[in-house]
N, C-alpha and C. Protein backbone atom coordinates (compact mmCIF):
# COMPACT_ATOMS: atom_id res chain seq x y z
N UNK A 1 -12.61 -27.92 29.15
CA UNK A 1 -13.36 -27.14 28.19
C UNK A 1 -12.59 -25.88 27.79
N UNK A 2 -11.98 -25.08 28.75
CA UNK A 2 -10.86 -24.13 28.79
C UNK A 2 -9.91 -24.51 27.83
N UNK A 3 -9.17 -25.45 28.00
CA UNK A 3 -8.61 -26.03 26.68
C UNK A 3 -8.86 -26.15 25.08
N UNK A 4 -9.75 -26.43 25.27
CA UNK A 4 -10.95 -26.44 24.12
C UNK A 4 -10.93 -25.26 23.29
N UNK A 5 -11.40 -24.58 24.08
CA UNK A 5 -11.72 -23.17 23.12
C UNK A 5 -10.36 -22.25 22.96
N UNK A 6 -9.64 -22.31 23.63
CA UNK A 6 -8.08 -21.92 23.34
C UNK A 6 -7.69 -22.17 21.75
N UNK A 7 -7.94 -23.37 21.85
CA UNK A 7 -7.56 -24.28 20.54
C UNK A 7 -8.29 -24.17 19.46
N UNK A 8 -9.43 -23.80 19.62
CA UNK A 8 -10.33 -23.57 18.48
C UNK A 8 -10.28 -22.19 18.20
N UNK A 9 -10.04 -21.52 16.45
CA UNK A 9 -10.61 -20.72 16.25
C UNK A 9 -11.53 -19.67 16.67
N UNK A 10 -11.94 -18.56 16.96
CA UNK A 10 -13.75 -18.33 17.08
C UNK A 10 -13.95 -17.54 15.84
N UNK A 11 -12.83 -16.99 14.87
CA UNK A 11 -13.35 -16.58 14.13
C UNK A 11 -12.21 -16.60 12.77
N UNK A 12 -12.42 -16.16 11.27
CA UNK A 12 -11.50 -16.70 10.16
C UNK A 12 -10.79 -15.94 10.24
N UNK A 13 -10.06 -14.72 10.94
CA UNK A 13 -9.36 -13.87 11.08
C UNK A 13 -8.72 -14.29 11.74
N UNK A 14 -8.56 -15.37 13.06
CA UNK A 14 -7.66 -15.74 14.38
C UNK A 14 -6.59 -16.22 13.85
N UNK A 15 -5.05 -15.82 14.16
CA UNK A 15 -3.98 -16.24 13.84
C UNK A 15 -4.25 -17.66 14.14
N UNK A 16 -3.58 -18.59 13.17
CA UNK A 16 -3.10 -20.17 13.64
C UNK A 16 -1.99 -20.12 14.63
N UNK A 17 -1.92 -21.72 14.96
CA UNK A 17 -0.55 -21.73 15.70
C UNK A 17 0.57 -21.96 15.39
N UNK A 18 0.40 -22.08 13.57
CA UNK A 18 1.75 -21.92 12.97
C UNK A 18 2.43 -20.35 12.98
N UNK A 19 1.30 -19.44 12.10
CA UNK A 19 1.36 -18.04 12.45
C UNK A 19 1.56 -17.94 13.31
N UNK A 20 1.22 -17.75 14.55
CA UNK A 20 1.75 -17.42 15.93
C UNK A 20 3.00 -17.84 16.40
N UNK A 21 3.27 -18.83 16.24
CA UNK A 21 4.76 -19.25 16.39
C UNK A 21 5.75 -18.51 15.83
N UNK A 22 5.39 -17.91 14.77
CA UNK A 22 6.34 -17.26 13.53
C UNK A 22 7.06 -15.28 14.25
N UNK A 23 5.23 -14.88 14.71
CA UNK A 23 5.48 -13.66 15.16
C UNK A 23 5.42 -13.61 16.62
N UNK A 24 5.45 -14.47 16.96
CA UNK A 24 5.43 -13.97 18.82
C UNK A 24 7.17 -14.27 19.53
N UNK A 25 8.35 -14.51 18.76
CA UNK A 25 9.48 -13.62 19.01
C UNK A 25 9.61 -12.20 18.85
N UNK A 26 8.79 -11.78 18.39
CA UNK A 26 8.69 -10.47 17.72
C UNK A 26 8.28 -9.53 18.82
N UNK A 27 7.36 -9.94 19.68
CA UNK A 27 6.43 -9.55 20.29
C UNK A 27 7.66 -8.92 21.28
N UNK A 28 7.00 -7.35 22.20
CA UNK A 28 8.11 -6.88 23.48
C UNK A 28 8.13 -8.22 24.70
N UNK A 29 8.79 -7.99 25.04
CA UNK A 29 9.27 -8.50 26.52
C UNK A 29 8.50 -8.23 27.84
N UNK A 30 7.70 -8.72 28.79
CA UNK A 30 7.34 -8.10 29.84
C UNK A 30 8.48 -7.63 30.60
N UNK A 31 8.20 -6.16 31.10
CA UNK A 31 8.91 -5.36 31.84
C UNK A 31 9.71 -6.23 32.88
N UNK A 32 10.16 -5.97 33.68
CA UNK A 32 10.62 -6.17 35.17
C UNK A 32 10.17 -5.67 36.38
N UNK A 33 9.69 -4.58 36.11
CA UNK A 33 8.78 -3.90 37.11
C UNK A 33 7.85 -3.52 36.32
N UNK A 34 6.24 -3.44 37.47
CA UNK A 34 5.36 -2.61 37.16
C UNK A 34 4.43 -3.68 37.40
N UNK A 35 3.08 -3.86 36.96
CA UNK A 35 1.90 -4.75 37.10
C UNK A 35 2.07 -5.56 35.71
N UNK A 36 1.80 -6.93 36.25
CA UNK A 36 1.85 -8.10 35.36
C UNK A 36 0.59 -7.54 34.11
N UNK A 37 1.56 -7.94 32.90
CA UNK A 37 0.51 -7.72 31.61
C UNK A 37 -1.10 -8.94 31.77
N UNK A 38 -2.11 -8.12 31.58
CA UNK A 38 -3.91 -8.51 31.30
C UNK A 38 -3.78 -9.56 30.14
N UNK A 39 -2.99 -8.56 29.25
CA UNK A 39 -3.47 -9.56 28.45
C UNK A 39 -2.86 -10.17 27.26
N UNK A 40 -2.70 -11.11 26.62
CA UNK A 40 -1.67 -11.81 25.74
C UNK A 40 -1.82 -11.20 24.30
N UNK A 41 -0.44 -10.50 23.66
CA UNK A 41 -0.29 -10.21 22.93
C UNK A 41 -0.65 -10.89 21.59
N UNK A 42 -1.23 -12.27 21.58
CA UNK A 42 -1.94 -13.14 20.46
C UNK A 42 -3.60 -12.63 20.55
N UNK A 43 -4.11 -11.83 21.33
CA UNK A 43 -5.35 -11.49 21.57
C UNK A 43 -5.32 -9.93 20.65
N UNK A 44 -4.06 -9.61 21.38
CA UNK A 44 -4.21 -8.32 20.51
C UNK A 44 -4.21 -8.69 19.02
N UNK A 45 -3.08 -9.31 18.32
CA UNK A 45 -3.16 -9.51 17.37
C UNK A 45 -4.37 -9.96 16.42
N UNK A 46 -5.12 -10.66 17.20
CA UNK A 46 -6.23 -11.48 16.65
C UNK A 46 -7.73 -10.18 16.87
N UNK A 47 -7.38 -9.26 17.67
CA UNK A 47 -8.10 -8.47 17.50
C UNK A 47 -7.91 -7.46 16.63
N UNK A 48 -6.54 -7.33 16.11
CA UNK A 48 -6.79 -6.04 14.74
C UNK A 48 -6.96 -7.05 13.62
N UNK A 49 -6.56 -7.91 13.76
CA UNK A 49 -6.56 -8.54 12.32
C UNK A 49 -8.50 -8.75 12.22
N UNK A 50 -9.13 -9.23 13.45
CA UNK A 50 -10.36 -8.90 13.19
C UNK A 50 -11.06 -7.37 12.69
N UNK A 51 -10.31 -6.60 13.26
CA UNK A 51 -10.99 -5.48 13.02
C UNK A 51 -11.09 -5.04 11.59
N UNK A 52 -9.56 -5.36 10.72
CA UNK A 52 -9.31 -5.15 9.54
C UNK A 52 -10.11 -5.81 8.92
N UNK A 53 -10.82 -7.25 8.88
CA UNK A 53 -11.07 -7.95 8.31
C UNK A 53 -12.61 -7.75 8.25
N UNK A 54 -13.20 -7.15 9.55
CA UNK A 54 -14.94 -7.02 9.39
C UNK A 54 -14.79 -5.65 9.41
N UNK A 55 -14.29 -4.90 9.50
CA UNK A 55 -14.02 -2.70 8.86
C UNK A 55 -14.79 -2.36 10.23
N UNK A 56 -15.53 -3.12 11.48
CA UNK A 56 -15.59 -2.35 12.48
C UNK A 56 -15.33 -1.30 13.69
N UNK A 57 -15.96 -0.67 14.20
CA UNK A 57 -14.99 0.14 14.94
C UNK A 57 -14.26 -0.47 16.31
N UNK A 58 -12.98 0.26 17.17
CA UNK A 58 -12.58 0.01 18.28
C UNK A 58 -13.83 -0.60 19.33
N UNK A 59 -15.02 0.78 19.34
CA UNK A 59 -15.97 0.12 20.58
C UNK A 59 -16.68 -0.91 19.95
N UNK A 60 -16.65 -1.28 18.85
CA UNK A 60 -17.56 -2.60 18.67
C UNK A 60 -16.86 -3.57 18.52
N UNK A 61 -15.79 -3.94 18.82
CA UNK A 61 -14.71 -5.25 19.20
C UNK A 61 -15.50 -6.45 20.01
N UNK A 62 -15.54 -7.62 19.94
CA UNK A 62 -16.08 -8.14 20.51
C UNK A 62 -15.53 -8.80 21.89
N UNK A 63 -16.14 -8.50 23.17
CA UNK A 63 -15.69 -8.81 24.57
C UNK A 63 -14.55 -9.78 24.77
N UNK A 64 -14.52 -10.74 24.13
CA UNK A 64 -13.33 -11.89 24.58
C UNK A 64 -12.20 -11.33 23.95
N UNK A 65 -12.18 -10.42 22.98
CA UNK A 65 -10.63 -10.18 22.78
C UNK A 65 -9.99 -9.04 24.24
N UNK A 66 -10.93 -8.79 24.69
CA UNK A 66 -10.41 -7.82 26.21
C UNK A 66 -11.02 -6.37 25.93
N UNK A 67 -10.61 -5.39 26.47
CA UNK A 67 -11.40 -4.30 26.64
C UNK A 67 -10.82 -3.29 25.57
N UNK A 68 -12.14 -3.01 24.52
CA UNK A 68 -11.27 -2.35 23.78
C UNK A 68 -10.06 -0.97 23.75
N UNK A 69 -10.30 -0.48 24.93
CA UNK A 69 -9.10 0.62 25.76
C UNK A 69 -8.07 -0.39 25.46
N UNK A 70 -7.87 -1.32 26.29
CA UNK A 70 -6.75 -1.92 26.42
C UNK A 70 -6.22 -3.20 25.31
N UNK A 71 -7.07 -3.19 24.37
CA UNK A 71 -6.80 -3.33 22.71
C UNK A 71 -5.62 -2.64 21.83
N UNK A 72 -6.71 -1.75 22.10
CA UNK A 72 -6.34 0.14 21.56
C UNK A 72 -4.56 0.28 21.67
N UNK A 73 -4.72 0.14 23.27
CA UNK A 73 -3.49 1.28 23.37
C UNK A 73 -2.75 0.21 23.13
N UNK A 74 -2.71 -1.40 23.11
CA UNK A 74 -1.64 -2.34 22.71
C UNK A 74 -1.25 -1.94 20.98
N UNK A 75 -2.11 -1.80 20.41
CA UNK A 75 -2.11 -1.81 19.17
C UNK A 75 -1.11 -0.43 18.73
N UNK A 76 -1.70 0.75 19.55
CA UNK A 76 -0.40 2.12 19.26
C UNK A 76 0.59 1.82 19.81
N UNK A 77 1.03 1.13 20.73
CA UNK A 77 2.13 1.32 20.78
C UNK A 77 2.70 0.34 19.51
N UNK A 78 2.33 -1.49 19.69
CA UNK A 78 3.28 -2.19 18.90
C UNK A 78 3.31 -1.63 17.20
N UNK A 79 2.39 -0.26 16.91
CA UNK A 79 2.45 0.33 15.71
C UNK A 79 3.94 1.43 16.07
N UNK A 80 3.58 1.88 17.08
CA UNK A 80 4.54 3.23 17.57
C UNK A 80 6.18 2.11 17.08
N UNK A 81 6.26 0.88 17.23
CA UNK A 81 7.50 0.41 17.42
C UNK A 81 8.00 -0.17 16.10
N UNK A 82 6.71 -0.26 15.30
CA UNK A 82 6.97 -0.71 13.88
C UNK A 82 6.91 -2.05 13.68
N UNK A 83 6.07 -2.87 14.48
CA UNK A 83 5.98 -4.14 14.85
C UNK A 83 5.40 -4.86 13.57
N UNK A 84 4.32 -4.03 13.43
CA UNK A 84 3.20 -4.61 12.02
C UNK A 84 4.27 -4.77 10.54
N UNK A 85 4.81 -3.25 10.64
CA UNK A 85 6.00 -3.06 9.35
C UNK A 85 6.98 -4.40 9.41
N UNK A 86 7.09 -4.82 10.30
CA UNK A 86 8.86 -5.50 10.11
C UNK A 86 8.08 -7.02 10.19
N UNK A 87 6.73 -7.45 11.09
CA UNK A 87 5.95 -8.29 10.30
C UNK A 87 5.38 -8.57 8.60
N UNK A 88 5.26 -7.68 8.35
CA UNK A 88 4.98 -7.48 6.78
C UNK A 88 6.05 -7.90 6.38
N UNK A 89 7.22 -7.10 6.37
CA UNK A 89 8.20 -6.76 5.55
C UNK A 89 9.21 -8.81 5.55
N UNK A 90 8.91 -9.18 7.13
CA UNK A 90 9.41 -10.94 6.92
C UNK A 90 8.41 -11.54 6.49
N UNK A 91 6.97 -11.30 6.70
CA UNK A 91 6.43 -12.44 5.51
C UNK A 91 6.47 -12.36 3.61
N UNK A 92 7.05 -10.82 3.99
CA UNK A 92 7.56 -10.86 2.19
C UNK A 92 8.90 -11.63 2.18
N UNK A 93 9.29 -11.59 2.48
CA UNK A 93 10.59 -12.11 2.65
C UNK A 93 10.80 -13.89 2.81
N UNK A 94 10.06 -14.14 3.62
CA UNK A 94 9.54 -15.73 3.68
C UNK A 94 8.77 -16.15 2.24
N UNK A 95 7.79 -15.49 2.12
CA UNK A 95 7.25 -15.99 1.05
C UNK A 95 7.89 -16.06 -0.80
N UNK A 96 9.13 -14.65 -0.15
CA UNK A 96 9.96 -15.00 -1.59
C UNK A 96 10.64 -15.80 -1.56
N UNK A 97 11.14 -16.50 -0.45
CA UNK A 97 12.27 -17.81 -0.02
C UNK A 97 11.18 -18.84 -0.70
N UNK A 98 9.93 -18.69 -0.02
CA UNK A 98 9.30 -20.47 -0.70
C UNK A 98 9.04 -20.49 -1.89
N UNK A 99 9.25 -19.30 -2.80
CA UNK A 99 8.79 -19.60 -4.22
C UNK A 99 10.16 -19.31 -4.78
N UNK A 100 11.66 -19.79 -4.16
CA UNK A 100 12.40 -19.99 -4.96
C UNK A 100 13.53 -18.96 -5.53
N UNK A 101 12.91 -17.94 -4.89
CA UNK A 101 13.43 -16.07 -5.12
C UNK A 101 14.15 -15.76 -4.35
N UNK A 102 15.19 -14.88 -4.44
CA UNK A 102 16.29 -14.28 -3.74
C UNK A 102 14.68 -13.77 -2.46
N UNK A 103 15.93 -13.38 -1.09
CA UNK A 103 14.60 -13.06 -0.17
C UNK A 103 14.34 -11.71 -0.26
N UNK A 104 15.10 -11.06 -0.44
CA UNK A 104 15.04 -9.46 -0.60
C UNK A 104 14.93 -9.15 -2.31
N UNK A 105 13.73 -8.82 -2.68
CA UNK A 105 13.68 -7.84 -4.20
C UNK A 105 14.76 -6.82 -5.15
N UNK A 106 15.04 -7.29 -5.97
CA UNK A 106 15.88 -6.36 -6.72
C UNK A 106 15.04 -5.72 -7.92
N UNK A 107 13.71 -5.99 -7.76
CA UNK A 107 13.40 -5.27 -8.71
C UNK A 107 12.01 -4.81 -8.46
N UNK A 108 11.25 -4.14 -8.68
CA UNK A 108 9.66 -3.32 -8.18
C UNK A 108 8.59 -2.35 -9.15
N UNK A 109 7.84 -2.73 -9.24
CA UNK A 109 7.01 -2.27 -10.14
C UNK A 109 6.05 -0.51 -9.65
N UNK A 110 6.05 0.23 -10.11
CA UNK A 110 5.45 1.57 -9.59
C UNK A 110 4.17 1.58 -9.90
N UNK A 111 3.00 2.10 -9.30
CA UNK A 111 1.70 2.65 -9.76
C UNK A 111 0.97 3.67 -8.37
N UNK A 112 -0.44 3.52 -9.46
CA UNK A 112 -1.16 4.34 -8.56
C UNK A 112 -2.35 4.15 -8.80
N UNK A 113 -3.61 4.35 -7.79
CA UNK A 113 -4.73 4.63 -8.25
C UNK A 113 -5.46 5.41 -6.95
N UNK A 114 -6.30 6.13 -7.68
CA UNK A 114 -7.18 6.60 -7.40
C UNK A 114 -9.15 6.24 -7.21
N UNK A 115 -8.78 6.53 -5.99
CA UNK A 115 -10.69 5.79 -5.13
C UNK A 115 -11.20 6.56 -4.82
N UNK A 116 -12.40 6.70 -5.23
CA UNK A 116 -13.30 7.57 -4.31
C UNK A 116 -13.60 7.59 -2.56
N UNK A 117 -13.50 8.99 -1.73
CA UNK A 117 -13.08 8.93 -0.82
C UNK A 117 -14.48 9.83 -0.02
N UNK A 118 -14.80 9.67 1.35
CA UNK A 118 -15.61 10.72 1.73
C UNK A 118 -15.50 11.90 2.42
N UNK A 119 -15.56 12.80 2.40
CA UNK A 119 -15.00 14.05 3.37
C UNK A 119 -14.88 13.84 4.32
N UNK A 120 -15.33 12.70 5.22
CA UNK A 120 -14.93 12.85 7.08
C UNK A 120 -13.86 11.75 7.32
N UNK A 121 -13.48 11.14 6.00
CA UNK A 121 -12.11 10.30 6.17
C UNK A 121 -11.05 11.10 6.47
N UNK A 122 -11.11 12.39 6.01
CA UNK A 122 -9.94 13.14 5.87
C UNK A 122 -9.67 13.83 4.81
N UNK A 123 -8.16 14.21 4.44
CA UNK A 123 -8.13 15.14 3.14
C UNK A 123 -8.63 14.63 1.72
N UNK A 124 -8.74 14.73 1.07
CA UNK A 124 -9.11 14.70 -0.18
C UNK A 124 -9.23 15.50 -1.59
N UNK A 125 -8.81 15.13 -2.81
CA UNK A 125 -8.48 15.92 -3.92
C UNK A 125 -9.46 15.39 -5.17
N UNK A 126 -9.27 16.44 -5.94
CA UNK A 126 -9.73 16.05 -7.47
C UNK A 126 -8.90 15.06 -8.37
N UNK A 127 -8.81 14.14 -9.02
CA UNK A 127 -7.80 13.34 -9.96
C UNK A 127 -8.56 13.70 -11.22
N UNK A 128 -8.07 14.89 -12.08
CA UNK A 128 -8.88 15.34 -13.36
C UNK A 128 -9.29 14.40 -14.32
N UNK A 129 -7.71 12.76 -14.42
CA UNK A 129 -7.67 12.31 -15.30
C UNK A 129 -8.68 11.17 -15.31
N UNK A 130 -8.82 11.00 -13.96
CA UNK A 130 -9.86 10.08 -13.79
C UNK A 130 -11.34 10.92 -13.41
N UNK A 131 -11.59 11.72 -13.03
CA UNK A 131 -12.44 12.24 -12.56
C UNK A 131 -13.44 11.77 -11.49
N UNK A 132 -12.51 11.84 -10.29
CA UNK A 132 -12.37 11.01 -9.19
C UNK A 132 -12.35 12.30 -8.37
N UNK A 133 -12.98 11.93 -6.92
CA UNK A 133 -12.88 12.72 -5.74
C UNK A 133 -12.78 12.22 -4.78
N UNK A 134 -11.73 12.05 -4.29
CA UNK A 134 -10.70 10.83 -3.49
C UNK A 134 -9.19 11.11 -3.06
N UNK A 135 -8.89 10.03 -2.79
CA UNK A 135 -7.76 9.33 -2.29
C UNK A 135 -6.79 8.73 -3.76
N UNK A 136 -5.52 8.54 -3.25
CA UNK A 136 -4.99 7.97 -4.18
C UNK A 136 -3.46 7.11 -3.82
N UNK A 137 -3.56 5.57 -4.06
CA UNK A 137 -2.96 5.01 -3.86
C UNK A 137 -1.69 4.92 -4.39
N UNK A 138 -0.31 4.97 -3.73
CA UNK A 138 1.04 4.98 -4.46
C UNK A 138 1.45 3.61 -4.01
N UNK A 139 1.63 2.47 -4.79
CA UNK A 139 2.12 1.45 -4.33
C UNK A 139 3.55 0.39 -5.23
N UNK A 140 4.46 0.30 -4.53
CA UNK A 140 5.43 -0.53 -5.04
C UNK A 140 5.16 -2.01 -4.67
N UNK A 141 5.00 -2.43 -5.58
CA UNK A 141 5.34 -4.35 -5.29
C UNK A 141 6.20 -4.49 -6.53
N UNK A 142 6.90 -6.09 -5.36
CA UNK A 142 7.98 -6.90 -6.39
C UNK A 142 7.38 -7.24 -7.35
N UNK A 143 7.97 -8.01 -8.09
CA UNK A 143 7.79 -8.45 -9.96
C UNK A 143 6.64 -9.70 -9.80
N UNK A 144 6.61 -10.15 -8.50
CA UNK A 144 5.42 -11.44 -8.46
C UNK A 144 4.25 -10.89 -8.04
N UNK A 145 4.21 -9.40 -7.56
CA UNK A 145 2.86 -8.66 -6.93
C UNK A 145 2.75 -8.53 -5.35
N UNK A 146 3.90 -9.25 -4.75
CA UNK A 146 4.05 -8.99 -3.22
C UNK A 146 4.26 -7.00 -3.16
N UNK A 147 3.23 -6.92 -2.35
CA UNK A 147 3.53 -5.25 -1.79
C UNK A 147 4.77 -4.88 -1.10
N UNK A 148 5.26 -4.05 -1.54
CA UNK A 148 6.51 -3.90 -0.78
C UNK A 148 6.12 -2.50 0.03
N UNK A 149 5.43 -1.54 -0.41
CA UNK A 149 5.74 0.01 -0.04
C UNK A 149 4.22 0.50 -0.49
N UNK A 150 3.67 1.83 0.49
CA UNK A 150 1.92 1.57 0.07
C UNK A 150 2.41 3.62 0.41
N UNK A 151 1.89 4.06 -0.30
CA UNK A 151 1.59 5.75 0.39
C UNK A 151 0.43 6.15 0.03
N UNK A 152 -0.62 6.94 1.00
CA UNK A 152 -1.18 7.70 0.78
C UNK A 152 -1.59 8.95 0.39
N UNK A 153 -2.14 9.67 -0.59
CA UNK A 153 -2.20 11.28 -0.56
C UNK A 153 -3.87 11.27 -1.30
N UNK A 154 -3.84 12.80 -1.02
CA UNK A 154 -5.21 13.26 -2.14
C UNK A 154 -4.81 12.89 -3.28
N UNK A 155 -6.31 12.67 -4.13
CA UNK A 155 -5.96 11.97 -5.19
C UNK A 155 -5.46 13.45 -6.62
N UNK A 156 -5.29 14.43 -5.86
CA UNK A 156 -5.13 15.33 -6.70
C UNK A 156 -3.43 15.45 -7.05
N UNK A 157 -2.49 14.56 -6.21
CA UNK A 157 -1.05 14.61 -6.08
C UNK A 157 -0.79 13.85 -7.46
N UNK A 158 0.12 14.22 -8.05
CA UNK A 158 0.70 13.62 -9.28
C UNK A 158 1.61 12.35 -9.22
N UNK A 159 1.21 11.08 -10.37
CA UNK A 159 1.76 10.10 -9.83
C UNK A 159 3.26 10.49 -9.57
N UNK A 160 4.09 11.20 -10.37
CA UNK A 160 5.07 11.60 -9.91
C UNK A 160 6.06 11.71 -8.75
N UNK A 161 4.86 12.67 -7.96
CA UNK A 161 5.03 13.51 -6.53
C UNK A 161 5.03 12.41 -5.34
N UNK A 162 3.58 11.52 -6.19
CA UNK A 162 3.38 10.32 -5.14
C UNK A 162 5.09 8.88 -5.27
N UNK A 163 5.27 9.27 -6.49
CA UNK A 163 6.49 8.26 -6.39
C UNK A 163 8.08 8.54 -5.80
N UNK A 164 7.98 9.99 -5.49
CA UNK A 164 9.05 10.40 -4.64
C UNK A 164 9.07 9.86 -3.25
N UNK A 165 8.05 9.89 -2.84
CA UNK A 165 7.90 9.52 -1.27
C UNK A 165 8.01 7.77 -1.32
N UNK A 166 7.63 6.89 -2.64
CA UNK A 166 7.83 5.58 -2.52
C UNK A 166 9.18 5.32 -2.82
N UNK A 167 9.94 6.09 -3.54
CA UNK A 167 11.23 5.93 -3.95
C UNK A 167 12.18 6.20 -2.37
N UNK A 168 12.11 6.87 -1.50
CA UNK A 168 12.40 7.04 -0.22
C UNK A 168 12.11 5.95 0.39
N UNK A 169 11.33 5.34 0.60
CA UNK A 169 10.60 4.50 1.72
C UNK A 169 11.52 3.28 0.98
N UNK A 170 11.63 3.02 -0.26
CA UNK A 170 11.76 2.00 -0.82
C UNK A 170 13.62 1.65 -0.64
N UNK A 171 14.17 3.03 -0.71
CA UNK A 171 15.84 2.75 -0.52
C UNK A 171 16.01 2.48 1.02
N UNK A 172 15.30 3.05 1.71
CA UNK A 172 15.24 2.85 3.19
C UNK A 172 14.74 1.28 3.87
N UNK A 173 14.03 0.90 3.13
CA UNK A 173 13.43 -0.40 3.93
C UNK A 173 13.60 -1.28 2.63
N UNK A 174 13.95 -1.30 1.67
CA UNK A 174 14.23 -2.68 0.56
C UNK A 174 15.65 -1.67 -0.34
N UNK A 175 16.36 -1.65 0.35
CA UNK A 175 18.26 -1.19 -0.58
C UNK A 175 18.19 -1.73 -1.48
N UNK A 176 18.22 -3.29 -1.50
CA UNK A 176 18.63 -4.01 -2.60
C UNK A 176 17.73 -3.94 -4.20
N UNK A 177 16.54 -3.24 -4.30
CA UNK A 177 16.03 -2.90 -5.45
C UNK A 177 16.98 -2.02 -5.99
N UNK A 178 17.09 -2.69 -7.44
CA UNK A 178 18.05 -1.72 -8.18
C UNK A 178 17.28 -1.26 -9.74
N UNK A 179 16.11 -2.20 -10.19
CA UNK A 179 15.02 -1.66 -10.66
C UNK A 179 14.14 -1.22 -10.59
N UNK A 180 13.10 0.09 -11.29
CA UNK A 180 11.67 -0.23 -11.02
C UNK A 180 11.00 0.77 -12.63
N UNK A 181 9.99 -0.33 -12.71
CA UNK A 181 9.12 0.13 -13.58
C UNK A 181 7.83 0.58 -12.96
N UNK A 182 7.56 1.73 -14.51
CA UNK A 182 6.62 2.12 -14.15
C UNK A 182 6.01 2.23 -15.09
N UNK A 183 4.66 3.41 -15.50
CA UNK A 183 4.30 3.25 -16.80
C UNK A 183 3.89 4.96 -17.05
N UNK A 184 3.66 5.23 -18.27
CA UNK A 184 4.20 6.67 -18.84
C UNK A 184 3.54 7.62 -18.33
N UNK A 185 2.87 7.60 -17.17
CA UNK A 185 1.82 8.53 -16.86
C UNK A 185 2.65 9.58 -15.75
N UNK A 186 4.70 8.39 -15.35
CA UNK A 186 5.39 9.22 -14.65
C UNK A 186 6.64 9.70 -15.47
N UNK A 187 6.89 10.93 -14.37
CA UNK A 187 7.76 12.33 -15.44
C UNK A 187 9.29 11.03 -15.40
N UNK A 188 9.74 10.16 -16.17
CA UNK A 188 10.50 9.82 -16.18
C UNK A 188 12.08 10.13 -15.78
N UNK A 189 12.30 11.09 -16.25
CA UNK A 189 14.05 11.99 -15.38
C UNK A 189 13.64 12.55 -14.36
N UNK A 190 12.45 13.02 -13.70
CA UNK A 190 12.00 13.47 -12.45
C UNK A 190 12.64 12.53 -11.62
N UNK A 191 12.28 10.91 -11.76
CA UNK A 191 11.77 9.70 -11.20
C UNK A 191 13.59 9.33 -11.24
N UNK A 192 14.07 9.23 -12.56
CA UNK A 192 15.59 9.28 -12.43
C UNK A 192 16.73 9.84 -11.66
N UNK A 193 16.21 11.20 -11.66
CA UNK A 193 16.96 11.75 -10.80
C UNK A 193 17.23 10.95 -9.31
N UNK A 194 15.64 10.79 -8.92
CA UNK A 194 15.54 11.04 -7.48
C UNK A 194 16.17 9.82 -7.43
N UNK A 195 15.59 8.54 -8.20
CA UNK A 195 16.63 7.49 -7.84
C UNK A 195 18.15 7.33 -8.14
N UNK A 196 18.36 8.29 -8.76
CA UNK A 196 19.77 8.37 -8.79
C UNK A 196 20.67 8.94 -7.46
C-alpha cells in the first residue's frame, strides 16, 4: 500500500517522475557527517510548488509534506543557493531546444505593469499613469513569451529605472541577448546607454 501512494499523486501541484528525474541532480549532496537528512528533497519541492499554487501560508502546509519548520528552512536555504533560479533558467532552456530555438535567447522583449498592492505586503507607490497604488512588475521574456528576468519595485519607479536593474540581471544570467524591445513609455538613450 506504501508503494501505492508513493506513486500516486495527492495533489495537481506534485512533481511527476519525469520532472523529478530532470531536477533531482540538482538537488545538494548529503553531508558526510552530521544526522541523516528527515526528509527527501522531492517533498520539499512538492511542498512549495504546493504552496505557490494554493497562496497558503508556511503553518498551513499540509502534514505529509513534513513539518513545516523543516519545510521552511529546506526551502531558504535551496533559495540561499539559487537552486529555484538555475531550475527556471534550464527549463527555459529545454523548452527552447524542443521548439526548435537556439537554447539560450538572443533576443527579449521589455515591459511593465503595475497591480494593485496592500500596505502589509510591503513597500508600495503611486503609478500616476495608471492610477494605481501598488506594486509594479519589470519583466523580460524571450520573443516566444518564456520569462527570462522578473523585478520588483513600488509602482511609483519609472519603467525606465525599473529596466536598469533588468538590463543587469539580464547581461549577467542570459549574455547572449543582443536585442531587446521595448515600447515608448521607456527613455530610449537612457536604456541605450546602459546597454551599451
Amino acid at each position: 500500500m506504501a508503494r501505492i501512494a508513493k506513486k500516486t499523486k495527492r495533489y495537481p501541484s506534485d512533481l511527476t517522475d519525469e520532472e523529478w528525474a530532470e531536477i533531482a541532480p540538482l538537488m545538494p549532496k548529503p553531508g558526510r557527517r552530521g544526522r541523516p537528512r528527515e526528509i527527501e528533497f522531492r517533498e520539499v519541492i512538492n511542498a512549495v510548488r504546493y504552496l505557490v499554487r494554493s497562496g497558503c501560508g508556511w503553518r498551513m502546509l499540509p502534514i505529509h509534506f513534513g513539518p513545516w519548520q523543516t519545510v521552511y528552512g529546506w526551502f531558504r536555504e535551496l533559495a540561499r543557493r539559487f537552486l529555484f533560479q538555475t531550475i527556471h533558467d534550464l527549463a527555459v532552456m529545454v523548452d527552447r531546444e524542443r521548439a526548435g530555438r537556439e537554447v539560450s535567447p538572443s533576443a527579449g522583449v521589455i515591459d511593465s505593469q503595475s497591480v494593485k498592492a496592500p500596505a502589509a505586503g510591503g513597500t508600495r507607490g503611486y503609478d500616476a499613469g495608471k492610477k494605481i497604488v501598488g506594486r509594479k512588475r519589470h519583466i523580460a521574456v524571450d520573443t516566444d513569451g518564456r520569462l527570462l528576468m522578473v523585478h520588483l519595485t513600488p509602482a511609483d519607479i519609472s519603467d525606465s529605472a525599473g529596466a536598469q536593474v533588468i538590463l543587469d540581471g539580464i547581461r549577467k544570467r542570459w549574455p547572449w541577448v543582443k536585442h531587446l524591445f521595448a515600447e515608448g513609455a521607456y527613455d530610449r538613450l537612457q536604456l541605450m546607454d546602459k546597454a551599451a
